[in-house]
N, C-alpha and C. Protein backbone atom coordinates (compact mmCIF):
# COMPACT_ATOMS: atom_id res chain seq x y z
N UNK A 1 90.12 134.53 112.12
CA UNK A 1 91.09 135.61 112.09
C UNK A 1 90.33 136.88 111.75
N UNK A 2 90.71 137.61 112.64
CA UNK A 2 89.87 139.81 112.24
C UNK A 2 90.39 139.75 110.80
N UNK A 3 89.23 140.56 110.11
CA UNK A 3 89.58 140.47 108.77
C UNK A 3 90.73 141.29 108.43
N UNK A 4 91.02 142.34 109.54
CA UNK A 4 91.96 142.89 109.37
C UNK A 4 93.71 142.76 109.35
N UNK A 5 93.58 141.89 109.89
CA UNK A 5 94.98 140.83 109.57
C UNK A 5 95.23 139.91 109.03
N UNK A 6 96.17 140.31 107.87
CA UNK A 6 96.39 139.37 107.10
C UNK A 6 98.22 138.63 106.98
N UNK A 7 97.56 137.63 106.17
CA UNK A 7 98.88 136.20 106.60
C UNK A 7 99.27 136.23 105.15
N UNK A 8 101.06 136.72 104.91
CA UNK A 8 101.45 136.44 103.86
C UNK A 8 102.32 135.08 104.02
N UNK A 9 102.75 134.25 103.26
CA UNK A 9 103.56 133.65 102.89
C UNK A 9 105.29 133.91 102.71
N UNK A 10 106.01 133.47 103.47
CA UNK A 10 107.24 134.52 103.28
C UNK A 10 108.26 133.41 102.62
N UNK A 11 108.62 132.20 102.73
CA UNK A 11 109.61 131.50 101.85
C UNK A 11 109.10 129.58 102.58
N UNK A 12 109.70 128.95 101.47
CA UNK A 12 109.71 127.67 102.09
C UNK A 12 111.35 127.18 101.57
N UNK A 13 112.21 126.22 102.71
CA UNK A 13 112.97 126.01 102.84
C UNK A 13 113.35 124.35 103.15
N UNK A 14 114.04 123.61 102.01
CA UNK A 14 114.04 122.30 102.89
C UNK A 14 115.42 122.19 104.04
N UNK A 15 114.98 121.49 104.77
CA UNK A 15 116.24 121.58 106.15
C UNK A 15 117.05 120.28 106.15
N UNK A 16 116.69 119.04 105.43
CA UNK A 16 117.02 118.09 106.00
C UNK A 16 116.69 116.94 104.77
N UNK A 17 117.38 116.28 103.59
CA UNK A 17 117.26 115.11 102.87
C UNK A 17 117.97 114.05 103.52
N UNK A 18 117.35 112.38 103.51
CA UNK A 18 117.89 111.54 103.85
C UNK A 18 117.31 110.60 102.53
N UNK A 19 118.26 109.99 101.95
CA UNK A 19 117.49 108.82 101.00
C UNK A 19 119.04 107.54 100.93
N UNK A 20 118.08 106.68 101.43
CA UNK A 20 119.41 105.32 101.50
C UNK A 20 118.69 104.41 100.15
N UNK A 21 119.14 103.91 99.28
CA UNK A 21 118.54 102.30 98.25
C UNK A 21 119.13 101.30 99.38
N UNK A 22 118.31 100.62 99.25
CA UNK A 22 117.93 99.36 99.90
C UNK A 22 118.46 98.34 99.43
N UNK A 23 119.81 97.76 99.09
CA UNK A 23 120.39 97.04 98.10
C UNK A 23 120.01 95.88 98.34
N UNK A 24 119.00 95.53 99.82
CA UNK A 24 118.77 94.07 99.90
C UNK A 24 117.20 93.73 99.52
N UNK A 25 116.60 94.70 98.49
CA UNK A 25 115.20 95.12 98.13
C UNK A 25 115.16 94.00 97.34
N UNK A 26 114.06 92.93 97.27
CA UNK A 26 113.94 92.19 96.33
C UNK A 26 112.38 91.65 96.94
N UNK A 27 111.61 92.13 96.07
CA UNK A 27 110.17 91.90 95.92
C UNK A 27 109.85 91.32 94.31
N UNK A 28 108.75 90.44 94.53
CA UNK A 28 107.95 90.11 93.10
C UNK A 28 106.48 90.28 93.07
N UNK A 29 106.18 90.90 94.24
CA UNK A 29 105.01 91.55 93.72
C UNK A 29 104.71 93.44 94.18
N UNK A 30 103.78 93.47 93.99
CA UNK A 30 104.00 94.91 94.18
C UNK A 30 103.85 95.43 95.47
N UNK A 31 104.83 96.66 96.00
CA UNK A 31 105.22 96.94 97.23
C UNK A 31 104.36 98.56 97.72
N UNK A 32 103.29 98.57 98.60
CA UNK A 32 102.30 99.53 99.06
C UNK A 32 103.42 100.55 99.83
N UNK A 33 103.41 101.72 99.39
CA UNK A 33 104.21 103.06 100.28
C UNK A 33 103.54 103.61 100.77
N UNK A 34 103.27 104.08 102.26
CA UNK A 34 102.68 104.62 102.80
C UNK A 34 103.40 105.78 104.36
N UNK A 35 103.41 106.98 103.33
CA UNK A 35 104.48 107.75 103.58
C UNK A 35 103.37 108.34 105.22
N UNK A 36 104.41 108.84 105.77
CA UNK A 36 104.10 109.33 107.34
C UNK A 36 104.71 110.79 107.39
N UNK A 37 103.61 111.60 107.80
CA UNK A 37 103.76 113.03 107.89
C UNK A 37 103.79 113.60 109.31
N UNK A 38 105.40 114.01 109.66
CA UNK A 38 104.52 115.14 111.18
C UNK A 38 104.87 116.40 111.19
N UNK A 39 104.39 117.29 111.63
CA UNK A 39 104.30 118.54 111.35
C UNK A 39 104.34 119.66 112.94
N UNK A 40 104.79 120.62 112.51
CA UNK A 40 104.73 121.44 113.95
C UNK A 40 104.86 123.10 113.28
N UNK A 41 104.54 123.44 114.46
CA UNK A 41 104.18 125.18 114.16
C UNK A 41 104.75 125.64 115.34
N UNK A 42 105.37 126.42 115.17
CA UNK A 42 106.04 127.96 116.24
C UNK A 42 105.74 129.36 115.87
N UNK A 43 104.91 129.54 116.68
CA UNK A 43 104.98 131.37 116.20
C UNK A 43 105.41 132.37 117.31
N UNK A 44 106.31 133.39 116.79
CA UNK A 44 107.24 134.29 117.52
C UNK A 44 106.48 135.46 117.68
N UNK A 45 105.49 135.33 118.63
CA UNK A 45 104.98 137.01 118.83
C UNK A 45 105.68 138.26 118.56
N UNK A 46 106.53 138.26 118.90
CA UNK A 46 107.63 139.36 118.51
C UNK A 46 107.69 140.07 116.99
N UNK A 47 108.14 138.90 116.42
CA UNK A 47 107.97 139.20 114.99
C UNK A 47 106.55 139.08 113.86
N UNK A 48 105.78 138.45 114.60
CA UNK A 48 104.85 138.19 113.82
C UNK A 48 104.78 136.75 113.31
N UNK A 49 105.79 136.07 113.14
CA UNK A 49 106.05 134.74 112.29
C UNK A 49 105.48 133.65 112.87
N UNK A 50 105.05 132.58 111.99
CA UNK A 50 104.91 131.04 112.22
C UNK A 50 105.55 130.67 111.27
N UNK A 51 106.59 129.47 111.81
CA UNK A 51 107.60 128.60 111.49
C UNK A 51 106.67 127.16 111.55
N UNK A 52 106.89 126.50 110.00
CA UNK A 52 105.61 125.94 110.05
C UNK A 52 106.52 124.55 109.49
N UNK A 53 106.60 123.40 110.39
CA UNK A 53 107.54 122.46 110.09
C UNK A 53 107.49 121.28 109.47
N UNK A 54 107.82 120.49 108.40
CA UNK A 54 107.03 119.34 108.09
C UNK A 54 107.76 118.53 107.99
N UNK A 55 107.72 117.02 108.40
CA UNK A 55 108.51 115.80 108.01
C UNK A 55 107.80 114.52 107.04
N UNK A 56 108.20 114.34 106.24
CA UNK A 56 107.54 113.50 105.76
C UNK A 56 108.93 111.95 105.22
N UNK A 57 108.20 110.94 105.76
CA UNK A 57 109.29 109.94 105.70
C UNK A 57 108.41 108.43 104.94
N UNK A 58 109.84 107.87 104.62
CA UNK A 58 108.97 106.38 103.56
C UNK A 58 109.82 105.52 104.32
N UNK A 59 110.05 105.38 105.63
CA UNK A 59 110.99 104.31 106.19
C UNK A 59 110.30 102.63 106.44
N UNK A 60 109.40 102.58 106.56
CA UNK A 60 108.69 101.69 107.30
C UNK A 60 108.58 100.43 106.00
N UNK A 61 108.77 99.41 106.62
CA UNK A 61 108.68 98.38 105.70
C UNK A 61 109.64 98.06 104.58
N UNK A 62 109.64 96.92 103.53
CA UNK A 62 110.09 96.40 102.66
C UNK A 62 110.28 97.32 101.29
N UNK A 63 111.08 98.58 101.08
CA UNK A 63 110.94 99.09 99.97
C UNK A 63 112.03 99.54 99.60
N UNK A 64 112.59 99.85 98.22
CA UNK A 64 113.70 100.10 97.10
C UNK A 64 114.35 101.14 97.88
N UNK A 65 114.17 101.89 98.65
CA UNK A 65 114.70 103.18 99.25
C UNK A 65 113.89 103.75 100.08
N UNK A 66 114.86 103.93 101.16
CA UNK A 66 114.16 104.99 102.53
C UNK A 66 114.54 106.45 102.14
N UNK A 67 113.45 107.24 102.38
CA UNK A 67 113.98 108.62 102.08
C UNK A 67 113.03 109.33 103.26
N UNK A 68 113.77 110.47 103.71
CA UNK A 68 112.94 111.38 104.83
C UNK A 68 113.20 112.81 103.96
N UNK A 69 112.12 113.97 104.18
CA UNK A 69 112.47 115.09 103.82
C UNK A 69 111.85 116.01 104.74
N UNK A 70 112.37 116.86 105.18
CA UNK A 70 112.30 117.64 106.62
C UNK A 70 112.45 119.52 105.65
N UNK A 71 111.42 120.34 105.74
CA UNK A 71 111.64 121.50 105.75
C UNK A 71 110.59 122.71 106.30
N UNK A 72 110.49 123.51 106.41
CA UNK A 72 109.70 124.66 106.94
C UNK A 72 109.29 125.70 106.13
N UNK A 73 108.24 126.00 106.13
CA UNK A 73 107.43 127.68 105.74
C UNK A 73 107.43 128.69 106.65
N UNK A 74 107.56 129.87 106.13
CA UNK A 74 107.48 131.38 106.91
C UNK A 74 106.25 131.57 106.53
N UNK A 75 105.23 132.07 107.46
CA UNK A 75 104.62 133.01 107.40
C UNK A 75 104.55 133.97 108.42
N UNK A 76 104.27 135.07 107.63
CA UNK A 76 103.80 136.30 108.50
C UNK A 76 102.86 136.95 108.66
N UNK A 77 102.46 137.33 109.95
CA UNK A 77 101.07 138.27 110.24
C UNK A 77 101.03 139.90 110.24
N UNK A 78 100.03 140.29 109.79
CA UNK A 78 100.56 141.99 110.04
C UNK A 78 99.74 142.38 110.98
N UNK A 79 99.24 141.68 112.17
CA UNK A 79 98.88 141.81 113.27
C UNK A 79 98.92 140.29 114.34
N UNK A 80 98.32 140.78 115.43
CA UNK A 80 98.44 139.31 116.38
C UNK A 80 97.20 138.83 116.31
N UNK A 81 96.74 137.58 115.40
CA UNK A 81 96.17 136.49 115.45
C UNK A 81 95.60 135.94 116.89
N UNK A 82 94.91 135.64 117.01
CA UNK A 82 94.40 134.71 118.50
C UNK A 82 94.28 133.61 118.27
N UNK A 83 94.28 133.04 119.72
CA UNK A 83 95.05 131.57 120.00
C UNK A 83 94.15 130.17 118.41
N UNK A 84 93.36 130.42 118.79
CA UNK A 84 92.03 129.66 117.52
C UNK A 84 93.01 129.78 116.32
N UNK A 85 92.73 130.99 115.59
CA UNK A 85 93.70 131.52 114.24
C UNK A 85 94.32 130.42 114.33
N UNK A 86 95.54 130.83 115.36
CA UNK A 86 96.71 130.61 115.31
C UNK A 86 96.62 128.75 115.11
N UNK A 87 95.96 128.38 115.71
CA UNK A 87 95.95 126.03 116.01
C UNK A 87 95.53 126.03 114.34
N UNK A 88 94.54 126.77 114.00
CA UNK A 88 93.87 126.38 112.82
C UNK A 88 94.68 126.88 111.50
N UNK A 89 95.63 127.83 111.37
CA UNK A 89 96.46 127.82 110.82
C UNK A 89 97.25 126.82 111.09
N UNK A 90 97.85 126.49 111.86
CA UNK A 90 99.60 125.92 112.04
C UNK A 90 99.30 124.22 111.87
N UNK A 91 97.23 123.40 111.81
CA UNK A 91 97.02 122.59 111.68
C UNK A 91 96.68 122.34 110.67
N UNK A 92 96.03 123.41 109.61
CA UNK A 92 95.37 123.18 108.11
C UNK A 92 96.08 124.01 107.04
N UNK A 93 96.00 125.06 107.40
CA UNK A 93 96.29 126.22 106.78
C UNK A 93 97.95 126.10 105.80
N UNK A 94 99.01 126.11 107.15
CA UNK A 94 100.17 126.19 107.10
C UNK A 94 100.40 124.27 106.44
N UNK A 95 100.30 123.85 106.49
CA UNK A 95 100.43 122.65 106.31
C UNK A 95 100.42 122.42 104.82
N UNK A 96 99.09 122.96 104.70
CA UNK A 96 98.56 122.55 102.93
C UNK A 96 99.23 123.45 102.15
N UNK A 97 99.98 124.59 102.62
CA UNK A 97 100.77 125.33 101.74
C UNK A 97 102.36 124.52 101.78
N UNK A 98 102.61 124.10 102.52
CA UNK A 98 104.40 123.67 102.59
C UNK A 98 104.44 122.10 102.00
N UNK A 99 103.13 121.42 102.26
CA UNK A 99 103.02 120.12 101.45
C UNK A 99 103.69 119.99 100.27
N UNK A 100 102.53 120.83 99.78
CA UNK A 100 103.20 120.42 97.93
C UNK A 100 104.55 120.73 97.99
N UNK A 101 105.73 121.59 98.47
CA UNK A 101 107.11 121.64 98.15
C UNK A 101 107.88 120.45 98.67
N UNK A 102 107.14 119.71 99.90
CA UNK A 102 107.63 118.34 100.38
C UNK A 102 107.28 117.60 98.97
N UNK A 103 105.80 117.60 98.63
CA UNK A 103 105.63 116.10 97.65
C UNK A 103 106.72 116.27 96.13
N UNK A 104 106.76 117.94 95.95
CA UNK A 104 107.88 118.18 94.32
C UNK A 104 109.10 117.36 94.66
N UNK A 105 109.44 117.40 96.31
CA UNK A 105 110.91 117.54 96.36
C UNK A 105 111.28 116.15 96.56
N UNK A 106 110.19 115.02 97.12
CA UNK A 106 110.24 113.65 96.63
C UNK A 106 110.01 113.54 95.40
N UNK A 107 109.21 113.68 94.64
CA UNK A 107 109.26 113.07 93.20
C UNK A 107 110.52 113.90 92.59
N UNK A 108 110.97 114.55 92.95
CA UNK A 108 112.25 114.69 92.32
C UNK A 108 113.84 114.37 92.80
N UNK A 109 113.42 113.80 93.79
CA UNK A 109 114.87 113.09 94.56
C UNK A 109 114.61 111.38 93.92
N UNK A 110 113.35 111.16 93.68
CA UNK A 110 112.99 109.27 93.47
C UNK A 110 113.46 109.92 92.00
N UNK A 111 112.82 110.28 91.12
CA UNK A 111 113.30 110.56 89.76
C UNK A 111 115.15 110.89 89.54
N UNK A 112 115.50 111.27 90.34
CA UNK A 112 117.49 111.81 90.50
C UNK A 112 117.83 110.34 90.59
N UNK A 113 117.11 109.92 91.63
CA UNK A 113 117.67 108.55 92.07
C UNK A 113 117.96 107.38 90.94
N UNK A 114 117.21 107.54 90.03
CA UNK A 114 117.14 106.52 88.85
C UNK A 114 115.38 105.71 88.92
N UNK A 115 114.82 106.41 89.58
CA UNK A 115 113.38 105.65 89.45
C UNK A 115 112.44 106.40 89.01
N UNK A 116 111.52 105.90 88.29
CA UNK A 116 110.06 107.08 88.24
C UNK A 116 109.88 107.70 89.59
N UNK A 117 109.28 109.43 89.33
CA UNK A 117 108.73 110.04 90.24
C UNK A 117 107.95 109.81 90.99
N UNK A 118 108.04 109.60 92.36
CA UNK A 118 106.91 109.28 93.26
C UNK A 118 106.62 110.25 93.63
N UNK A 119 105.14 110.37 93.43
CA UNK A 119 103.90 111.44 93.73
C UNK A 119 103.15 110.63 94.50
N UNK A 120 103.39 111.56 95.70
CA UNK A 120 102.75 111.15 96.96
C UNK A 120 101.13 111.97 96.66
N UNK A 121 100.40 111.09 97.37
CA UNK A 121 98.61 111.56 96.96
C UNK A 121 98.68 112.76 97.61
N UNK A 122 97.63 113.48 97.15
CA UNK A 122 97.12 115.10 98.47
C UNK A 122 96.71 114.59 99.74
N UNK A 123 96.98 115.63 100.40
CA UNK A 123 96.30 115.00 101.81
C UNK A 123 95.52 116.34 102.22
N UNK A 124 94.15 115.52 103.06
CA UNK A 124 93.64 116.47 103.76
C UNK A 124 93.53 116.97 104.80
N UNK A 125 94.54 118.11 104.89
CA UNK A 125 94.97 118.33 106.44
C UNK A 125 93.46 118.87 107.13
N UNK A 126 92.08 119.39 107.12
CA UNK A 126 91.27 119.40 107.54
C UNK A 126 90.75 118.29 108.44
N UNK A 127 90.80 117.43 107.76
CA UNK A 127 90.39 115.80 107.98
C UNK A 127 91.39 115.65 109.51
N UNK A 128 92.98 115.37 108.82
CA UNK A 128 93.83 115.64 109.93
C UNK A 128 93.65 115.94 111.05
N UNK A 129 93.70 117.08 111.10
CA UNK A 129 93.03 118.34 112.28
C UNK A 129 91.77 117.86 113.15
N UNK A 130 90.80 117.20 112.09
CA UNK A 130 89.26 117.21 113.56
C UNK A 130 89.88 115.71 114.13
N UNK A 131 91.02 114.66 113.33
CA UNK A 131 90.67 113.79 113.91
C UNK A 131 92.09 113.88 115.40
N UNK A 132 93.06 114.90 114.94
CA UNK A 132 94.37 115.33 116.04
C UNK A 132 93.91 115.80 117.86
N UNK A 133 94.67 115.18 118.55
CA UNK A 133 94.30 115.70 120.02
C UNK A 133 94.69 117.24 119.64
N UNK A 134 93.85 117.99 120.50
CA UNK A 134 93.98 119.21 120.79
C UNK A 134 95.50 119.82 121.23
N UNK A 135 95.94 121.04 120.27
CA UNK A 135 97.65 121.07 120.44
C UNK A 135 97.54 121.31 121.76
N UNK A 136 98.97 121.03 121.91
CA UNK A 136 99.92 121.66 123.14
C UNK A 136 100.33 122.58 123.33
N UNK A 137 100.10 123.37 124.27
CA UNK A 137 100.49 125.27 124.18
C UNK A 137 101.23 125.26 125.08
N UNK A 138 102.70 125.56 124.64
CA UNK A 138 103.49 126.35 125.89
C UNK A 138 104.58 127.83 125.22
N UNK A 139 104.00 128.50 125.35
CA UNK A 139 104.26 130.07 125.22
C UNK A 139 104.65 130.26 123.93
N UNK A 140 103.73 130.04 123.10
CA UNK A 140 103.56 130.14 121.62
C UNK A 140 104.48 129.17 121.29
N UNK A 141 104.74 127.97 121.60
CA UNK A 141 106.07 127.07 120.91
C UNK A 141 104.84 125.57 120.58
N UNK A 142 105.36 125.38 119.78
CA UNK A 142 104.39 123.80 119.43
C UNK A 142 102.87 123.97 119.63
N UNK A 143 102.64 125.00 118.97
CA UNK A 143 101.25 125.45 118.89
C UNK A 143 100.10 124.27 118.39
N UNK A 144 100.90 123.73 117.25
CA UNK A 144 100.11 122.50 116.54
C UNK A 144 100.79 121.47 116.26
N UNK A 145 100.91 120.27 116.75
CA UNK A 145 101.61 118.81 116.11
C UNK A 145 100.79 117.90 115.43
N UNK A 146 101.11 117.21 114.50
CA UNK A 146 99.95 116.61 113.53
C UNK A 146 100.73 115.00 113.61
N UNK A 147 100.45 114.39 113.03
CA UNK A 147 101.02 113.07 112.62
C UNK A 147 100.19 111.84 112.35
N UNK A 148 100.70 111.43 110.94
CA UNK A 148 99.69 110.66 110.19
C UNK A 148 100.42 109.97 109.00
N UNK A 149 99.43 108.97 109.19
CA UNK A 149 100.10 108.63 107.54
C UNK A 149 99.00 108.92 106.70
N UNK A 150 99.76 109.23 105.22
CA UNK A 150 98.73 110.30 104.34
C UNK A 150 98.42 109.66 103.09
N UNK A 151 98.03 108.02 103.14
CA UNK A 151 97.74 107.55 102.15
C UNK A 151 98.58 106.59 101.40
N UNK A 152 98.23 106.16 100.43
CA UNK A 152 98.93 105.04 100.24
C UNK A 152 99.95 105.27 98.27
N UNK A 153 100.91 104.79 98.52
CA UNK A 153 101.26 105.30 97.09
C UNK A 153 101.73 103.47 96.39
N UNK A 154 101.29 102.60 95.61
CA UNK A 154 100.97 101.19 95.15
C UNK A 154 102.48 101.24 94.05
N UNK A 155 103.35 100.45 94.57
CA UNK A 155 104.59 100.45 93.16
C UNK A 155 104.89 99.04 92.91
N UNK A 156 104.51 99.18 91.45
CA UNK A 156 105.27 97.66 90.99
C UNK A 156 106.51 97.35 90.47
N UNK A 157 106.74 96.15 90.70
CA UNK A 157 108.18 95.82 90.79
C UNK A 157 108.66 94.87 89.17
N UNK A 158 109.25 95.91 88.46
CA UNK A 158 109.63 95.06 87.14
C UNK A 158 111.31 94.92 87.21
N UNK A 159 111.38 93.35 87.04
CA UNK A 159 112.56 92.86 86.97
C UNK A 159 113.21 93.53 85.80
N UNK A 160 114.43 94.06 86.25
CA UNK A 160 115.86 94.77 85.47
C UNK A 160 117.00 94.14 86.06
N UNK A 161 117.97 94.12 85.06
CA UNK A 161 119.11 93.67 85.19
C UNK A 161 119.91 93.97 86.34
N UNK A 162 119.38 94.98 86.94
CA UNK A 162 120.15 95.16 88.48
C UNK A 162 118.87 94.83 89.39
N UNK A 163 117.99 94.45 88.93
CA UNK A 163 117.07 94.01 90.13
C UNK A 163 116.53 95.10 90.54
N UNK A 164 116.29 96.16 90.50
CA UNK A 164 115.62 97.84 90.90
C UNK A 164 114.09 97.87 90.97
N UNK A 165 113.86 98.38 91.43
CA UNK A 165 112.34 98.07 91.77
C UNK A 165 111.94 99.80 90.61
N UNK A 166 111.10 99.56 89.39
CA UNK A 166 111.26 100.95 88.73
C UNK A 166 110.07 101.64 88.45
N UNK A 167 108.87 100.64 88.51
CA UNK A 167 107.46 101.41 88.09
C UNK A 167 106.36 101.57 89.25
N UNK A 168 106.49 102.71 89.10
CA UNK A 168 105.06 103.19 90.61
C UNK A 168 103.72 103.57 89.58
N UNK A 169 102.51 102.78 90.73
CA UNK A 169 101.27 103.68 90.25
C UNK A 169 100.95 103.69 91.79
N UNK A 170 99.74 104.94 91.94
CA UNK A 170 99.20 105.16 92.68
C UNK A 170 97.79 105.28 93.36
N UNK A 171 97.70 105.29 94.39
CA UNK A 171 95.94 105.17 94.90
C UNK A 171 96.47 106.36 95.86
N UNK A 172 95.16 107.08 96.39
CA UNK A 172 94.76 107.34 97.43
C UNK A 172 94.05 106.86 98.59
N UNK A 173 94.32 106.93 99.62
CA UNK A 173 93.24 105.84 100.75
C UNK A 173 92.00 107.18 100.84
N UNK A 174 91.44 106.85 100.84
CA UNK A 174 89.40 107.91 101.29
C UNK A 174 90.07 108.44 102.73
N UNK A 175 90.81 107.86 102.89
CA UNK A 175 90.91 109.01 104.49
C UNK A 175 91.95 110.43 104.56
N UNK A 176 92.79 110.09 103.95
CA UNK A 176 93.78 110.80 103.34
C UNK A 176 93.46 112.48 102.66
């Protein structure tokens, strides 16, 4: 990016909670979460903006509760970025800023829920990025799509009187 344009941050917004308990959850040993991230970027020449989109979901497999959380970041340019900028933002950049409000907003929907906070590991959207096919460009729309799973989160299962699955610890996978 010309040093002369610069990228503020303008709001992050969640769009979309889904969390079901699993009332037919019954494990006795401990159950591996391995949450799946996809992501997309739009930027509006017009205005300057990238709409920077993230999904992150725990559906897959045997666990206490499915939850999806879907929301977006603004940013803005105070000039026009070129096409490069623009993939390498909307693949690393934009990503690693809207993350962390996805990972607060799970550990605080699993904690509402009645369970310890699940803290999903960091991820490295760099990593991401060299290993993603090259985006798809059609007239600044879906500039960058990502999709991955971002590591592994390890929860054990202590028997309670309703059967609830209640104590998480965690790992990171090295790729992540």
């Amino acid at each position: 990016m010309s040093d002369n344009i610069r990228m503020t941050f303008d709001h992050f917004a969640i769009t979309a909670i889904s969390f079901n308990l699993n009332r037919d959850f019954h494990s006795e040993k401990d159950v591996t979460v391995s949450p799946e991230i996809e992501g997309r970027a739009d930027y509006e020449k017009e205005t300057r903006k990238l709409r920077a989109f993230m999904k992150v979901s725990l559906n897959s497999g045997n666990l206490p509760f499915y939850l999806t959380v879907e929301g977006v970041g603004v940013l803005t340019f105070d000039g026009d970025p070129d096409q490069k900028t623009l993939n390498n933002i909307s693949s690393i950049n934009a990503p690693a800023i809207i993350f962390p409000y996805i990972r607060e907003t799970v550990a605080d929907i699993t904690r509402r829920a009645g369970f310890p906070p699940l803290h999903l590991p960091p991820v490295n959207f760099v990593n991401i990025a060299k290993k993603a096919a090259p985006a798809d460009i059609h007239s600044g729309k879906n500039i960058a799509k990502i999709s991955a799973t971002v590591g592994k989160a390890k929860a054990s299962k202590k028997t309670l009187k309703n059967n609830v699955w209640r104590t998480f610890t965690h790992k990171a996978t090295k790729n992540s």
